[in-house]
N, C-alpha and C. Protein backbone atom coordinates (compact mmCIF):
# COMPACT_ATOMS: atom_id res chain seq x y z
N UNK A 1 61.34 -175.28 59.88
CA UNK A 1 60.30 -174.50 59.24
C UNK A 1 59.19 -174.25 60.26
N UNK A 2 58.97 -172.86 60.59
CA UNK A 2 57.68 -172.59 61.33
C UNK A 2 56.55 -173.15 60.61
N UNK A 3 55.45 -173.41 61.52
CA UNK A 3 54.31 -173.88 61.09
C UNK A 3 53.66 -172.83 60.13
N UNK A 4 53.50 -171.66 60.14
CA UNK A 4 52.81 -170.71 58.73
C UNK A 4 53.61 -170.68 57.78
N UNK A 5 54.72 -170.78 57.93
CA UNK A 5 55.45 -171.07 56.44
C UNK A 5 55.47 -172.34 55.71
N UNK A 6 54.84 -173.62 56.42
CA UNK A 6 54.44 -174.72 56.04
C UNK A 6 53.10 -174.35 55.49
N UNK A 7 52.28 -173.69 56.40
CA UNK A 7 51.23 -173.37 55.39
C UNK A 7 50.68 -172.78 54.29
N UNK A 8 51.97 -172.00 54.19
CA UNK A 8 52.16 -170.77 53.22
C UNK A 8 52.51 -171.60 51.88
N UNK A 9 53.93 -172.50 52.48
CA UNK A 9 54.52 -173.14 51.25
C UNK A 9 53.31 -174.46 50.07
N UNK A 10 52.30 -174.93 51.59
CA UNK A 10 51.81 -176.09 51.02
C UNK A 10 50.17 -175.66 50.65
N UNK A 11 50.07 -174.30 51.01
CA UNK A 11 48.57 -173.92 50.62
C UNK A 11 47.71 -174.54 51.56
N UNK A 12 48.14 -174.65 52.56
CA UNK A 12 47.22 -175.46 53.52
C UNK A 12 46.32 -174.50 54.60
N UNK A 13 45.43 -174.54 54.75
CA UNK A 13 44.68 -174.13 55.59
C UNK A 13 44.96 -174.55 57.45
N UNK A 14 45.40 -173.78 58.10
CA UNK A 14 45.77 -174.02 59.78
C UNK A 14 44.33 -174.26 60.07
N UNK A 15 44.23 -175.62 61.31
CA UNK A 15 42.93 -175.80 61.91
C UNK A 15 43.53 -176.19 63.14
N UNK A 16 44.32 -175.43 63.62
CA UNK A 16 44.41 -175.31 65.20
C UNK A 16 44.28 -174.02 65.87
N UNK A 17 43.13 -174.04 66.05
CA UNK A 17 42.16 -173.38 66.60
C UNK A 17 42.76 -172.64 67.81
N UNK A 18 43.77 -173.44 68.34
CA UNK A 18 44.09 -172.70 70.37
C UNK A 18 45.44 -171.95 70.03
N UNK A 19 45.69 -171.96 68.70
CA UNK A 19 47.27 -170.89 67.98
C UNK A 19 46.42 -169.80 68.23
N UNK A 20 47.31 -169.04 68.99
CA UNK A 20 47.06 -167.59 69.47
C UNK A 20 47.53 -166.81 68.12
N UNK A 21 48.03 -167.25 67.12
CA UNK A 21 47.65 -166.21 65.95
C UNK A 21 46.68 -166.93 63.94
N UNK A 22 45.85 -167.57 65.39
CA UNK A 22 44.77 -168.70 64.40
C UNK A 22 43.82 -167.20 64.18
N UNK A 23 43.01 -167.34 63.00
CA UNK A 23 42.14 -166.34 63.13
C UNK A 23 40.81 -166.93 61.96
N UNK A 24 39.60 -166.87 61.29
CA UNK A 24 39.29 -167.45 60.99
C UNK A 24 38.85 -166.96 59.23
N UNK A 25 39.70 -167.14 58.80
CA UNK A 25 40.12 -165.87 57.52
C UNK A 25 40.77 -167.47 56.39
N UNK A 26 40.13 -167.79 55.48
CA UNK A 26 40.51 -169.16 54.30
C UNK A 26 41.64 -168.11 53.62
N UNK A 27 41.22 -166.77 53.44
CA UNK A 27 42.16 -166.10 51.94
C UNK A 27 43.86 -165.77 52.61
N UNK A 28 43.73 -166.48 54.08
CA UNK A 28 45.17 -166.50 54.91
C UNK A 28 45.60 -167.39 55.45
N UNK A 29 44.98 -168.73 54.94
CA UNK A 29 45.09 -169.81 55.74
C UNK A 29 44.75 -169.31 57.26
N UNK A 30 43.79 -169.05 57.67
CA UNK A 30 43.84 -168.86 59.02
C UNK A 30 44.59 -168.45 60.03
N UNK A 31 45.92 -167.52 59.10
CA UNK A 31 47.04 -167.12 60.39
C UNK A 31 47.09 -165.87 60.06
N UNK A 32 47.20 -164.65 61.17
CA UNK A 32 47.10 -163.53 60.81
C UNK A 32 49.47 -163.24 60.87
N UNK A 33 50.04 -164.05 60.93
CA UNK A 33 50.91 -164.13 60.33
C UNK A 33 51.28 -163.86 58.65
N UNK A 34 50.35 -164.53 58.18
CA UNK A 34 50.56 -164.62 56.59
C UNK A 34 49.55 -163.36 56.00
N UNK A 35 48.33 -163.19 57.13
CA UNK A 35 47.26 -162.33 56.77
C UNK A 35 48.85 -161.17 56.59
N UNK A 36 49.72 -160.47 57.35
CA UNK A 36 49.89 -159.44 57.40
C UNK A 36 51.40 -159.37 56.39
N UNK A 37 51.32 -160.55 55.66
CA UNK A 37 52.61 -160.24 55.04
C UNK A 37 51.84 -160.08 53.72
N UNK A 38 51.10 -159.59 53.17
CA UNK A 38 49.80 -159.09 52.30
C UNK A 38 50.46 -157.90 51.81
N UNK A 39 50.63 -156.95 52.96
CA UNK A 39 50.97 -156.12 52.49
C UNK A 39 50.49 -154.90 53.05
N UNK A 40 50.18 -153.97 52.54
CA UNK A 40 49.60 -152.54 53.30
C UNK A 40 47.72 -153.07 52.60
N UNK A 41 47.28 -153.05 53.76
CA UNK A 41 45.54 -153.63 53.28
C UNK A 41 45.04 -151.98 54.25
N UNK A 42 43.40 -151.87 53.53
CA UNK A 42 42.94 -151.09 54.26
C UNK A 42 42.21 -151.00 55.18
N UNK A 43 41.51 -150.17 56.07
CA UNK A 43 40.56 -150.67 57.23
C UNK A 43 39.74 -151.52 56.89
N UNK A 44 39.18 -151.56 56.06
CA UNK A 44 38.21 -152.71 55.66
C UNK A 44 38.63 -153.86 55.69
N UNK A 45 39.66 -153.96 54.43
CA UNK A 45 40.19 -155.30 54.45
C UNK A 45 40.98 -156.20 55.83
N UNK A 46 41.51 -154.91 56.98
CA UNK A 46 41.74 -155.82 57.92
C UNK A 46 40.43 -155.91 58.97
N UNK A 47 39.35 -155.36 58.82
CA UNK A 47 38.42 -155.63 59.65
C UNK A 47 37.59 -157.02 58.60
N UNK A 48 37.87 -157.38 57.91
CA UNK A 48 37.13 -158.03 56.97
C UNK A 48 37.92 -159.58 57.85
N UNK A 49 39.01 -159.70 57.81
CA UNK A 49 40.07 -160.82 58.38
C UNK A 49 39.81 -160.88 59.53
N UNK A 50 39.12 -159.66 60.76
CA UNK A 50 39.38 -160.02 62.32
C UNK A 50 38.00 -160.27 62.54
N UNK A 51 36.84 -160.46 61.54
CA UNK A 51 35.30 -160.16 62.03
C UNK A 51 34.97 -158.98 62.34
N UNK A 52 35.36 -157.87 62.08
CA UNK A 52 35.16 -156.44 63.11
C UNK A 52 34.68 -155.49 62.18
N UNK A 53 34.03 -154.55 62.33
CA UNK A 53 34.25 -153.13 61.30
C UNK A 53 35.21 -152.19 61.06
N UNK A 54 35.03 -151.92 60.33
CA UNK A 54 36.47 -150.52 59.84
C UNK A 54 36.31 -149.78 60.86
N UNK A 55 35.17 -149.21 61.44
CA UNK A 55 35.47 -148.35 62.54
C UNK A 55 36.25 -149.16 63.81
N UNK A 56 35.93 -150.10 63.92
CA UNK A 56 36.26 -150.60 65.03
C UNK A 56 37.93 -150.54 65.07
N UNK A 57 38.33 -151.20 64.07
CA UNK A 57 39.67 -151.47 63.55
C UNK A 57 40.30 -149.96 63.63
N UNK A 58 39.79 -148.71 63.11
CA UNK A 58 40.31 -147.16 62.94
C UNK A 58 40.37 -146.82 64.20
N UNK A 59 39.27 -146.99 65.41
CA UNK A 59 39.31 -147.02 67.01
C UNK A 59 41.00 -147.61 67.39
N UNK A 60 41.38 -148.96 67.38
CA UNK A 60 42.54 -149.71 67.58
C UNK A 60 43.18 -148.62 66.77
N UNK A 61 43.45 -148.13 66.11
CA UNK A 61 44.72 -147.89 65.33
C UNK A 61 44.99 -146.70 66.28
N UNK A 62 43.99 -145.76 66.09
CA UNK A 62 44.20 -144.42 66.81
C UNK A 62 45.22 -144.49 68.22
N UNK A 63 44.04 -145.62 69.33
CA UNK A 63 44.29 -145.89 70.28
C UNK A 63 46.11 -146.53 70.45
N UNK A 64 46.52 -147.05 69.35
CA UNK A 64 47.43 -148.26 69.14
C UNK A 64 48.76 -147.09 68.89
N UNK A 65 48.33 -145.68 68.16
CA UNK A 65 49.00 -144.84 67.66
C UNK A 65 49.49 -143.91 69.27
N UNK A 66 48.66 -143.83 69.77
CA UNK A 66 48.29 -143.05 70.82
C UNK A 66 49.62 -143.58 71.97
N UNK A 67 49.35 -145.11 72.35
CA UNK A 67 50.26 -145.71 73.08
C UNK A 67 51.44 -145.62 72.50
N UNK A 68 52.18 -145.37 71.52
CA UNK A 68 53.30 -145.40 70.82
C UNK A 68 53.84 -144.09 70.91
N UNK A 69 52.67 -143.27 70.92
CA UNK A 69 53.45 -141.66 71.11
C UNK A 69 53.58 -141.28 72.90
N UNK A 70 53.37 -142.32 73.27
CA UNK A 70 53.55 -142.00 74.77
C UNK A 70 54.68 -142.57 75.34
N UNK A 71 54.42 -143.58 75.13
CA UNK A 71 56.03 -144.52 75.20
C UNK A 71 57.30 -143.56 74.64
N UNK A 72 56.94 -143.61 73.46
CA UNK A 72 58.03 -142.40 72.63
C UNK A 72 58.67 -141.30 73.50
N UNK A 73 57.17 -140.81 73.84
CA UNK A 73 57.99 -139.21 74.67
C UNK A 73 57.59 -139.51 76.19
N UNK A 74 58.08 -140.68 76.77
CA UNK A 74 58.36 -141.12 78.02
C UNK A 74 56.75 -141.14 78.70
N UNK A 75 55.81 -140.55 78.40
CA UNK A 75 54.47 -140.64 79.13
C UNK A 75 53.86 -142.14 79.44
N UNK A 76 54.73 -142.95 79.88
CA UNK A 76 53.92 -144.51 79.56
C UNK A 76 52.77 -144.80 80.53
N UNK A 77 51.87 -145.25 79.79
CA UNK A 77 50.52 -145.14 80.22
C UNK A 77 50.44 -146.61 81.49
């Protein structure tokens, strides 16, 4: 059993802090693992989970969209 599915299963809150997908969010136990099996959330709600604003988060997406259509049609950045 991975460790977020232990936390998932036991309702436990992750407090290891140096997990590169620790984040500091109680309504996900602290893993943006479990944060994203939620479901389709909106800018808010995932800027609400990373500390950030919706704009900030809509910036990443664009940008995030952007690299994907380049890769796609061979332009890799």
């Amino acid at each position: 059993m991975k460790c977020f599915e232990a936390h998932e299963k036991y309702k436990k809150q992750c407090k290891k802090i140096q997990c590169r997908y620790w984040i500091n969010c109680s309504t996900s136990m602290n893993c943006t693992l479990l944060a994203s099996k939620t479901g389709p959330m909106t800018l808010q709600e995932i800027g609400d989970i990373f500390g950030v604003t919706r704009m900030r988060i809509c910036q990443l997406e664009k940008r995030i969209l952007q690299k994907m259509e380049n890769i796609i049609s061979g332009r890799i950045d």
